[in-house]
Each structure stands twice: as structure tokens, then as C-alpha cells.
N, C-alpha and C. Protein backbone atom coordinates (compact mmCIF):
# COMPACT_ATOMS: atom_id res chain seq x y z
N UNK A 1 0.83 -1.20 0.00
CA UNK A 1 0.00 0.00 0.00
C UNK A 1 0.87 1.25 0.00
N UNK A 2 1.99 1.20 0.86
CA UNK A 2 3.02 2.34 0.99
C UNK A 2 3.81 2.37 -0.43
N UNK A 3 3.98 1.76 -1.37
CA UNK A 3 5.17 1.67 -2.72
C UNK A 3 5.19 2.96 -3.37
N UNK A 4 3.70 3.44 -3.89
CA UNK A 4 3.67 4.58 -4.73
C UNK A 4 4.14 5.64 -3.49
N UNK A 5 3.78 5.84 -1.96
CA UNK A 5 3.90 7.13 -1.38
C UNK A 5 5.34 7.30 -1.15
N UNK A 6 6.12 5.79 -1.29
CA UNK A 6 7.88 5.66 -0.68
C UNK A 6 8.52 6.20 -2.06
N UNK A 7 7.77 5.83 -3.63
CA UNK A 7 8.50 6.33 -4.58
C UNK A 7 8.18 7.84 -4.64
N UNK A 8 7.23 8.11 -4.28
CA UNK A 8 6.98 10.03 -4.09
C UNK A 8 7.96 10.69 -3.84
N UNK A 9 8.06 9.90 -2.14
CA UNK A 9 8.75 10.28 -1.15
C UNK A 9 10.04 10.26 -1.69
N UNK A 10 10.77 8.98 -2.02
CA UNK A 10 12.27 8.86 -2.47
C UNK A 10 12.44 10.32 -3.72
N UNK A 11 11.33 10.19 -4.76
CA UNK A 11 11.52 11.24 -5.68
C UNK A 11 12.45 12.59 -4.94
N UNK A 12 11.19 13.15 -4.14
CA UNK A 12 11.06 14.45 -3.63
C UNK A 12 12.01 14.68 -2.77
N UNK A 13 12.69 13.90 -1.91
CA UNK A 13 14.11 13.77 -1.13
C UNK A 13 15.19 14.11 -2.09
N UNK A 14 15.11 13.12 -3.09
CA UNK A 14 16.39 12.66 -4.43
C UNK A 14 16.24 14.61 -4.81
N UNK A 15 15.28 15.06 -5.15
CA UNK A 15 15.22 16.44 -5.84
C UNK A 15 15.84 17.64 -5.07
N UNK A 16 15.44 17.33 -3.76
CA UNK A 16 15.37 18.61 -2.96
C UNK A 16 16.85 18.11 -2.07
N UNK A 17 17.63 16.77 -2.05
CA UNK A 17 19.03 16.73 -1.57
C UNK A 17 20.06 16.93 -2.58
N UNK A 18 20.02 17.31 -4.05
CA UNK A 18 20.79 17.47 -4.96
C UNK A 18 20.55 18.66 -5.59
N UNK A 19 19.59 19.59 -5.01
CA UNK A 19 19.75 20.60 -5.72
C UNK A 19 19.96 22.02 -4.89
N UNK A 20 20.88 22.73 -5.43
CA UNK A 20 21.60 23.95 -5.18
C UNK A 20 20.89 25.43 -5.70
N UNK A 21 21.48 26.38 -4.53
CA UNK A 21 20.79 28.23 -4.97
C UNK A 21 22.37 28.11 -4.87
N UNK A 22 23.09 28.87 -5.70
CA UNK A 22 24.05 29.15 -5.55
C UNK A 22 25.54 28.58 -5.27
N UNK A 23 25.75 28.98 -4.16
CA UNK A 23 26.84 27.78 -3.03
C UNK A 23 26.35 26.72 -2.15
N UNK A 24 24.55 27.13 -1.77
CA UNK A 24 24.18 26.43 -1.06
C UNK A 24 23.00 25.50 -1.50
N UNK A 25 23.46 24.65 -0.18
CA UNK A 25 22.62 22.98 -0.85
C UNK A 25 21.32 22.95 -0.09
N UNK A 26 20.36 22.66 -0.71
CA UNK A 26 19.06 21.88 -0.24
C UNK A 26 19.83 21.13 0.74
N UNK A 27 18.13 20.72 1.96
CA UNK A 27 18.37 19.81 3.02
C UNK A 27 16.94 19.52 2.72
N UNK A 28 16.69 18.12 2.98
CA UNK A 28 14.98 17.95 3.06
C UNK A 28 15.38 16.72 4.30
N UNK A 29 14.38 16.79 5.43
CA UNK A 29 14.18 15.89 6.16
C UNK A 29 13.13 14.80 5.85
N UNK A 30 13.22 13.51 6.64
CA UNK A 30 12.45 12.44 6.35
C UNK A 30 11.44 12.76 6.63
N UNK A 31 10.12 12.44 5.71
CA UNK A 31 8.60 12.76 5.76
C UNK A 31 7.74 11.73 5.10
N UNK A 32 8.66 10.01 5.08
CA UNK A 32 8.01 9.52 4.38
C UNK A 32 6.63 9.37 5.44
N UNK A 33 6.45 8.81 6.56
CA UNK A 33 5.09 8.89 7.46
C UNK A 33 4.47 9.66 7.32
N UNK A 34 3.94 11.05 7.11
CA UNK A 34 3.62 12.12 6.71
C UNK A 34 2.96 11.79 5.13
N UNK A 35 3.99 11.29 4.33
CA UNK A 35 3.21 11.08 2.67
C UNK A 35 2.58 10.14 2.49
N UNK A 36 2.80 9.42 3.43
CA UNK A 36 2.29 7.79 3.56
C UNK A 36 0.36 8.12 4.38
N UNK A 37 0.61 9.04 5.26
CA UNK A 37 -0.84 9.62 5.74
C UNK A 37 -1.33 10.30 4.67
N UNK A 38 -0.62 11.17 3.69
CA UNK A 38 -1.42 11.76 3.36
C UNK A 38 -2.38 11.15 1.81
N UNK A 39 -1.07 10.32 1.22
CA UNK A 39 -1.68 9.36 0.46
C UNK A 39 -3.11 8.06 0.84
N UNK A 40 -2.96 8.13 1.92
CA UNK A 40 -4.30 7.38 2.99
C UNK A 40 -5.83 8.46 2.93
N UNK A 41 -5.18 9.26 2.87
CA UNK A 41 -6.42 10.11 3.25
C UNK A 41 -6.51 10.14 1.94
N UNK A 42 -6.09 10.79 0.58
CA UNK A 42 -6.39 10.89 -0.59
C UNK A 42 -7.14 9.56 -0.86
N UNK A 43 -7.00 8.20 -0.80
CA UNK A 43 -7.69 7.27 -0.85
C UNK A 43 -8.48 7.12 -0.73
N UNK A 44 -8.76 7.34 0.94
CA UNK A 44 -10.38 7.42 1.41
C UNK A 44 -11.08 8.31 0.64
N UNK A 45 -10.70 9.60 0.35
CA UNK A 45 -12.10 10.67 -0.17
C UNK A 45 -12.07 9.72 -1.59
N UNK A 46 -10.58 9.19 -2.58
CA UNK A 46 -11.36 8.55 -3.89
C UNK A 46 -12.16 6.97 -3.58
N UNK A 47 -12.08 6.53 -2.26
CA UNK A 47 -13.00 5.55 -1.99
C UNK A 47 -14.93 6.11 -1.98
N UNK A 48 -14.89 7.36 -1.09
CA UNK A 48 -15.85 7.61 -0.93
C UNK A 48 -16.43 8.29 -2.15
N UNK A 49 -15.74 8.87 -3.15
CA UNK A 49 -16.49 9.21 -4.50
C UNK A 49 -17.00 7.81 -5.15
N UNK A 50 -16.05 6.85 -4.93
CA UNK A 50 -16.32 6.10 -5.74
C UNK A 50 -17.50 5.18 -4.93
N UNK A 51 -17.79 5.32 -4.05
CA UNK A 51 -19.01 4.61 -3.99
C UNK A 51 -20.28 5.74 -3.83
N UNK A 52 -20.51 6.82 -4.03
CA UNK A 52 -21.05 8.02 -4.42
C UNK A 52 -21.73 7.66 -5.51
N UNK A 53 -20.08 7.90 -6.58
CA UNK A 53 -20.48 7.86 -7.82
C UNK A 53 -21.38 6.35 -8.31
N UNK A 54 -20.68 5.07 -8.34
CA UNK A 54 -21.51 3.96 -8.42
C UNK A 54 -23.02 4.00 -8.03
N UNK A 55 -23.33 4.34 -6.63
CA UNK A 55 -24.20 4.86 -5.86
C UNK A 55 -25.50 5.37 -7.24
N UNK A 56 -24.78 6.63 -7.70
CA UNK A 56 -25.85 7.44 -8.25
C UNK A 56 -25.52 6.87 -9.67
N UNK A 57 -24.98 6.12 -10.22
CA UNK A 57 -25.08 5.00 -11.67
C UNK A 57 -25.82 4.08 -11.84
N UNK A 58 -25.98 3.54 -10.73
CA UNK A 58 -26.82 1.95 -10.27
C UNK A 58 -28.15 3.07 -10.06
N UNK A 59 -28.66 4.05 -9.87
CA UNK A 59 -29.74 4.53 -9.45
C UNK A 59 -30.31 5.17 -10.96
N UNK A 60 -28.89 5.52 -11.87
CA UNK A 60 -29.42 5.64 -13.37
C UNK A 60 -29.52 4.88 -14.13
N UNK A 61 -28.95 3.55 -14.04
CA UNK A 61 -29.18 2.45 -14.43
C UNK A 61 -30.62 2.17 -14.53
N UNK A 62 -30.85 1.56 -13.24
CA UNK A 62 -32.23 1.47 -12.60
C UNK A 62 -33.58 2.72 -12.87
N UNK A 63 -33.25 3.82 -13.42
CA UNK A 63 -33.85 4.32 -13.48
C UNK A 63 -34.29 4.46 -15.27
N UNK A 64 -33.46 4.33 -16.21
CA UNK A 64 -33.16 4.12 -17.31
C UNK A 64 -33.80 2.71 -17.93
N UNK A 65 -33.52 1.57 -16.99
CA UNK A 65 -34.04 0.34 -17.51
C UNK A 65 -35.49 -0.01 -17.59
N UNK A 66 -35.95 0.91 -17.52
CA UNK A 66 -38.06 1.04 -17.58
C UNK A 66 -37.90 1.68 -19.14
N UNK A 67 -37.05 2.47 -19.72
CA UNK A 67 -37.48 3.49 -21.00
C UNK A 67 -36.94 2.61 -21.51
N UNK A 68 -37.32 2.06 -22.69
CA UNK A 68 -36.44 1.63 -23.94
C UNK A 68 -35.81 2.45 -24.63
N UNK A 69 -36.08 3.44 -24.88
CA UNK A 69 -35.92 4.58 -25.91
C UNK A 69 -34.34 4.92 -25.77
N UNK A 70 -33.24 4.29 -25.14
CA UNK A 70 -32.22 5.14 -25.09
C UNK A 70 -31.72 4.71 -26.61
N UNK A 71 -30.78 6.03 -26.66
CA UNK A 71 -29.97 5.44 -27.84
C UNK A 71 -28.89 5.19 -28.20
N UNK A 72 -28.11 4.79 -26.64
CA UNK A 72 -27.08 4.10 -26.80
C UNK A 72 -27.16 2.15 -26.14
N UNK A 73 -25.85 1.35 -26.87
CA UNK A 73 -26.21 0.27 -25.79
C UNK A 73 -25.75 0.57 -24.46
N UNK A 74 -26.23 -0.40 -23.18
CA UNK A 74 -25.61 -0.16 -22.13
C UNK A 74 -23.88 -0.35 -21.91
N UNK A 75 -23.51 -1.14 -22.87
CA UNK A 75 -22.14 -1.44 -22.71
C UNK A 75 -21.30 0.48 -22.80
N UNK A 76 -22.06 1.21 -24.06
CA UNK A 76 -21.51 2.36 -24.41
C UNK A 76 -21.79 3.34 -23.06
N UNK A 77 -22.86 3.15 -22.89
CA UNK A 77 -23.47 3.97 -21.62
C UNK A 77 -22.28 3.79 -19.96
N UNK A 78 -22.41 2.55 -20.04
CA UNK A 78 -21.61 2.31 -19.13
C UNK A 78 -20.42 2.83 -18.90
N UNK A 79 -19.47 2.69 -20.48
CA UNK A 79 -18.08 3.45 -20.39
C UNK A 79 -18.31 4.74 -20.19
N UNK A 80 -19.26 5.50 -20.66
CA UNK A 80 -19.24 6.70 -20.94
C UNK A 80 -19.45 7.22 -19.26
N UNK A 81 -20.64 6.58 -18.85
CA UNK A 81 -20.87 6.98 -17.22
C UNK A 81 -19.59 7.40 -16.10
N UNK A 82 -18.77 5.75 -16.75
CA UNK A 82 -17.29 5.40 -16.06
C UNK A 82 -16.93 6.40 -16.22
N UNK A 83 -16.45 6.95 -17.07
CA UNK A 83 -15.40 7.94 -17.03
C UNK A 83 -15.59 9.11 -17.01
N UNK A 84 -17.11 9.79 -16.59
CA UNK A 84 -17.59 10.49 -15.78
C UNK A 84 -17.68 10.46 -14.45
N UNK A 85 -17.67 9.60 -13.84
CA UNK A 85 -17.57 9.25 -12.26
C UNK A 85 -16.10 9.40 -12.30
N UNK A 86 -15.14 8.95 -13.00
CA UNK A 86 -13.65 9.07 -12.95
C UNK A 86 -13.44 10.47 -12.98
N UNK A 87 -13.87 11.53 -13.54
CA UNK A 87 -13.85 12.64 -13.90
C UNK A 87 -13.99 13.26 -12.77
N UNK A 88 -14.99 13.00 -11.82
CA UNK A 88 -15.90 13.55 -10.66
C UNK A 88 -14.58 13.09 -9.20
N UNK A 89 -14.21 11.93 -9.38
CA UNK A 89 -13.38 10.96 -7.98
C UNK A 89 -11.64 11.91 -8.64
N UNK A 90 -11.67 12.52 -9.95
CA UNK A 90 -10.14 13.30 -9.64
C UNK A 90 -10.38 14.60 -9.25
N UNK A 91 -11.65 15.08 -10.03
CA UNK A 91 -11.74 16.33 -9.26
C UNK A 91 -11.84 16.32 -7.61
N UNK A 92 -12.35 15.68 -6.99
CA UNK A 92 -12.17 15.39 -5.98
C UNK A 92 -10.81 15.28 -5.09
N UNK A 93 -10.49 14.19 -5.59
CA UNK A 93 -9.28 13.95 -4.67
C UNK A 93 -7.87 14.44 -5.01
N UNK A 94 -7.98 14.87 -6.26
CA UNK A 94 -6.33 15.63 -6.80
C UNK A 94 -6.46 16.88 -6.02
N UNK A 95 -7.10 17.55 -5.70
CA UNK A 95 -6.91 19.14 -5.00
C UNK A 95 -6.24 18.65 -3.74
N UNK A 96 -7.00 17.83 -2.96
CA UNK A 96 -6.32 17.79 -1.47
C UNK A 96 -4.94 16.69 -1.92
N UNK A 97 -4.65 16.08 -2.45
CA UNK A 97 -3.23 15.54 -2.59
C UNK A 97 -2.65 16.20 -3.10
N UNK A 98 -2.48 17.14 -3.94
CA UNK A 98 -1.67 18.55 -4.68
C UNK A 98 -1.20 19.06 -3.40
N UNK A 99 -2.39 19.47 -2.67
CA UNK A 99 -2.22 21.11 -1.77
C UNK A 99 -1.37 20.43 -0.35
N UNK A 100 -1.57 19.14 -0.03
CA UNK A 100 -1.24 19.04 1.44
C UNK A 100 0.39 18.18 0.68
N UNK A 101 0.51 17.33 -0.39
CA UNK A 101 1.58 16.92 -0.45
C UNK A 101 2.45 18.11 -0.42
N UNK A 102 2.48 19.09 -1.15
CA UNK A 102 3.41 20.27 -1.01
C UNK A 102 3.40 20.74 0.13
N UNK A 103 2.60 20.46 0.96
CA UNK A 103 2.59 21.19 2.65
C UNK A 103 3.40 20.14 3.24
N UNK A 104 3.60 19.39 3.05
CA UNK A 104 4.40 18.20 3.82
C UNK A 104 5.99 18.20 3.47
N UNK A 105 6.04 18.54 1.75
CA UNK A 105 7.60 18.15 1.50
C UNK A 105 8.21 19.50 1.64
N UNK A 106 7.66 20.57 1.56
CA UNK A 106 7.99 22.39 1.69
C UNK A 106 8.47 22.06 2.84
N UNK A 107 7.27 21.80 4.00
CA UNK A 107 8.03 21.99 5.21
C UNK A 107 9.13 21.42 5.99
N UNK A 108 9.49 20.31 5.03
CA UNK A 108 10.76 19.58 5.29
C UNK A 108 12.11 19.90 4.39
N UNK A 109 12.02 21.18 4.04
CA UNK A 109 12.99 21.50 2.77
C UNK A 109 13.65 22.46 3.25
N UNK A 110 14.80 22.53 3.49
CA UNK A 110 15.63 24.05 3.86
C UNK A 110 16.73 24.54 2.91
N UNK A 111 17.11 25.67 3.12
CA UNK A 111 18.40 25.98 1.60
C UNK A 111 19.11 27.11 3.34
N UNK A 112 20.02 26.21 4.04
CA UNK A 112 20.75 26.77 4.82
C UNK A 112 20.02 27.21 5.42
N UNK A 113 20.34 28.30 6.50
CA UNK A 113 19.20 28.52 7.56
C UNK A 113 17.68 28.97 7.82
N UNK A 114 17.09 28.80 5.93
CA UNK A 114 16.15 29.26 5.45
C UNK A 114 15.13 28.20 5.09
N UNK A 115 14.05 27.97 5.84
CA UNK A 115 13.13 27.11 5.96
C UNK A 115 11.98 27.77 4.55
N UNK A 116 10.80 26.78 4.46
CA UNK A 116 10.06 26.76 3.45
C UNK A 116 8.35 26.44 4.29
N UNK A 117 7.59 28.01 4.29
CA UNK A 117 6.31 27.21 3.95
C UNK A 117 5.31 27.27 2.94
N UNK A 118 3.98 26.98 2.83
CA UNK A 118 3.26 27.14 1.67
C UNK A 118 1.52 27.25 2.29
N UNK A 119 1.21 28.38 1.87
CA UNK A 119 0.08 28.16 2.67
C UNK A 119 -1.35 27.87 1.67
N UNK A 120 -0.95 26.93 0.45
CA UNK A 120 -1.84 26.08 -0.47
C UNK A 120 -3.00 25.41 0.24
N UNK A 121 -3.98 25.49 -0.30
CA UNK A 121 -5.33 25.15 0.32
C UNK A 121 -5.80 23.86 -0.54
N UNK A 122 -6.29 23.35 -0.31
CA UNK A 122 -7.14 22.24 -1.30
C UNK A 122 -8.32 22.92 -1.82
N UNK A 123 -9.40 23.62 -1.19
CA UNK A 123 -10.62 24.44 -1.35
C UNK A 123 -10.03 25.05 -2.67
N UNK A 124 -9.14 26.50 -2.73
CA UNK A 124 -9.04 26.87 -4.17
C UNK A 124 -8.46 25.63 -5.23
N UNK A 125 -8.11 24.80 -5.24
CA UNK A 125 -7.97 24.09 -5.77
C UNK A 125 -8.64 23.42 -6.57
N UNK A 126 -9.67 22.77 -5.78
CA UNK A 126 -10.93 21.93 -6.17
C UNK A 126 -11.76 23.42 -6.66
N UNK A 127 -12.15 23.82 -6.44
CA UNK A 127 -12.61 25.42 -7.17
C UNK A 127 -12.48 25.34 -8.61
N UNK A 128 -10.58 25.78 -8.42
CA UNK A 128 -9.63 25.92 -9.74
C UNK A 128 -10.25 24.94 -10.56
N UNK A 129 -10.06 23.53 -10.53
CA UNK A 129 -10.42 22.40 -11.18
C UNK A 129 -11.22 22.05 -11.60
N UNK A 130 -12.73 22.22 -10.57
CA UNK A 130 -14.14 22.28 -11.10
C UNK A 130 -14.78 23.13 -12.13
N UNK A 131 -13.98 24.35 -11.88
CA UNK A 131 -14.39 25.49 -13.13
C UNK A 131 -13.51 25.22 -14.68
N UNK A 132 -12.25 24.44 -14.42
CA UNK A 132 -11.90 24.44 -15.44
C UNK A 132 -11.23 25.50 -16.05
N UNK A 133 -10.87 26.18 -15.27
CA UNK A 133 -9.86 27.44 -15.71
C UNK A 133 -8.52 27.18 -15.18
N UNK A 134 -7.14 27.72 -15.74
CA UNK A 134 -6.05 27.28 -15.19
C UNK A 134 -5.34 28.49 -14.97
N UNK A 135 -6.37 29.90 -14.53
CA UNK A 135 -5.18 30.66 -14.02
C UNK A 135 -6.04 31.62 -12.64
């Protein structure tokens, strides 16, 4: 369960212990526990879309299977639904894993006696994302 948050983690260490301002070197402290929570929690909210979303498919399903009249098959319907609920479970859960992973590896990052924070929200995020604008 931890593999993808330890390769994050290894990434974001590997980046921020090899790279230089000048004369001076990055320091990042260990935060894999920290990415490892926060990748947990990103889970749960795409667990809970995803039984949301299913939730309200099985209810259009069911609600759909009285009309004949559609005019697609269900196989097409189905993909198409899918990857609308997929659509719905990233908007969801990419804002708060964006905003808090950078709150986790910032605050473990120093360039000499100069610490790092970020005060990134998930809220504008999911905002940003839902509207579909990128600035």
C-alpha cells in the first residue's frame, strides 16, 4: 500500500538533496510517514467518491431500464458513465493531494538557515479544477 507514497517520497528527497541556490545545498528531512498519511487520506475521499459515484449509476441504471428509448447500448453507456464518475473521484481527490503533499515536503525542505512554507489550500484548488480554468 506504501510503494507509490515511498517512490513520491524517495523522488522528492532525491530532488530537494541534490539541488543547489548558488553555493548552497538543499536539506529535506524524512517525511516519508507524513506522505504515507497523506496518500491514505487521498484514498479514502477517492473511496468515498467512488461509492457516491456507483451509488448514483446503479440509481441511473435502474432508473433508465423502464425506458427503452435510449440510444445508446448499455455497454456504451456504461463506459461513458465510467469515465464520468472518474472525472468527478479526480476532481475530488487531486486538489487535497496537490495542496497538502506540497505542505508536507515544503516543510521539510531548507536551503541553509532558510526554511520553506506554503500556505496552499485544497478548497481553491478543487474550485480551480471544477471550473476548469487554469489561471
Amino acid at each position: 500500500m506504501c510503494a507509490v507514497p515511498w517512490m513520491h517520497h524517495r523522488l522528492k528527497a532525491y530532488q530537494r538533496r541534490n539541488a543547489v541556490y548558488g553555493d548552497r545545498q538543499f536539506t529535506f528531512r524524512s517525511a516519508l510517514l507524513s506522505v504515507c498519511g497523506v496518500y491514505a487520506k487521498g484514498l479514502g475521499l477517492v473511496l468515498i467518491a467512488v461509492v457516491l459515484a456507483g451509488g448514483m449509476l446503479a440509481a441511473l441504471f435502474a432508473w433508465q431500464h423502464g425506458h427503452p428509448w435510449t440510444l445508446m447500448s448499455e455497454g456504451i453507456q456504461a463506459m461513458i458513465y465510467g469515465l464520468v464518475a472518474g472525472l468527478l473521484v479526480y476532481i475530488v481527490a487531486w486538489p487535497y493531494l496537490a495542496a497538502r503533499l506540497q505542505q508536507v515536503i515544503w516543510s521539510r525542505t531548507r536551503l541553509g538557515d532558510m526554511s520553506f512554507r506554503t500556505e496552499i489550500a485544497a478548497r481553491p484548488l478543487f474550485r480551480l479544477r471544477a471550473s476548469g480554468t487554469s489561471s
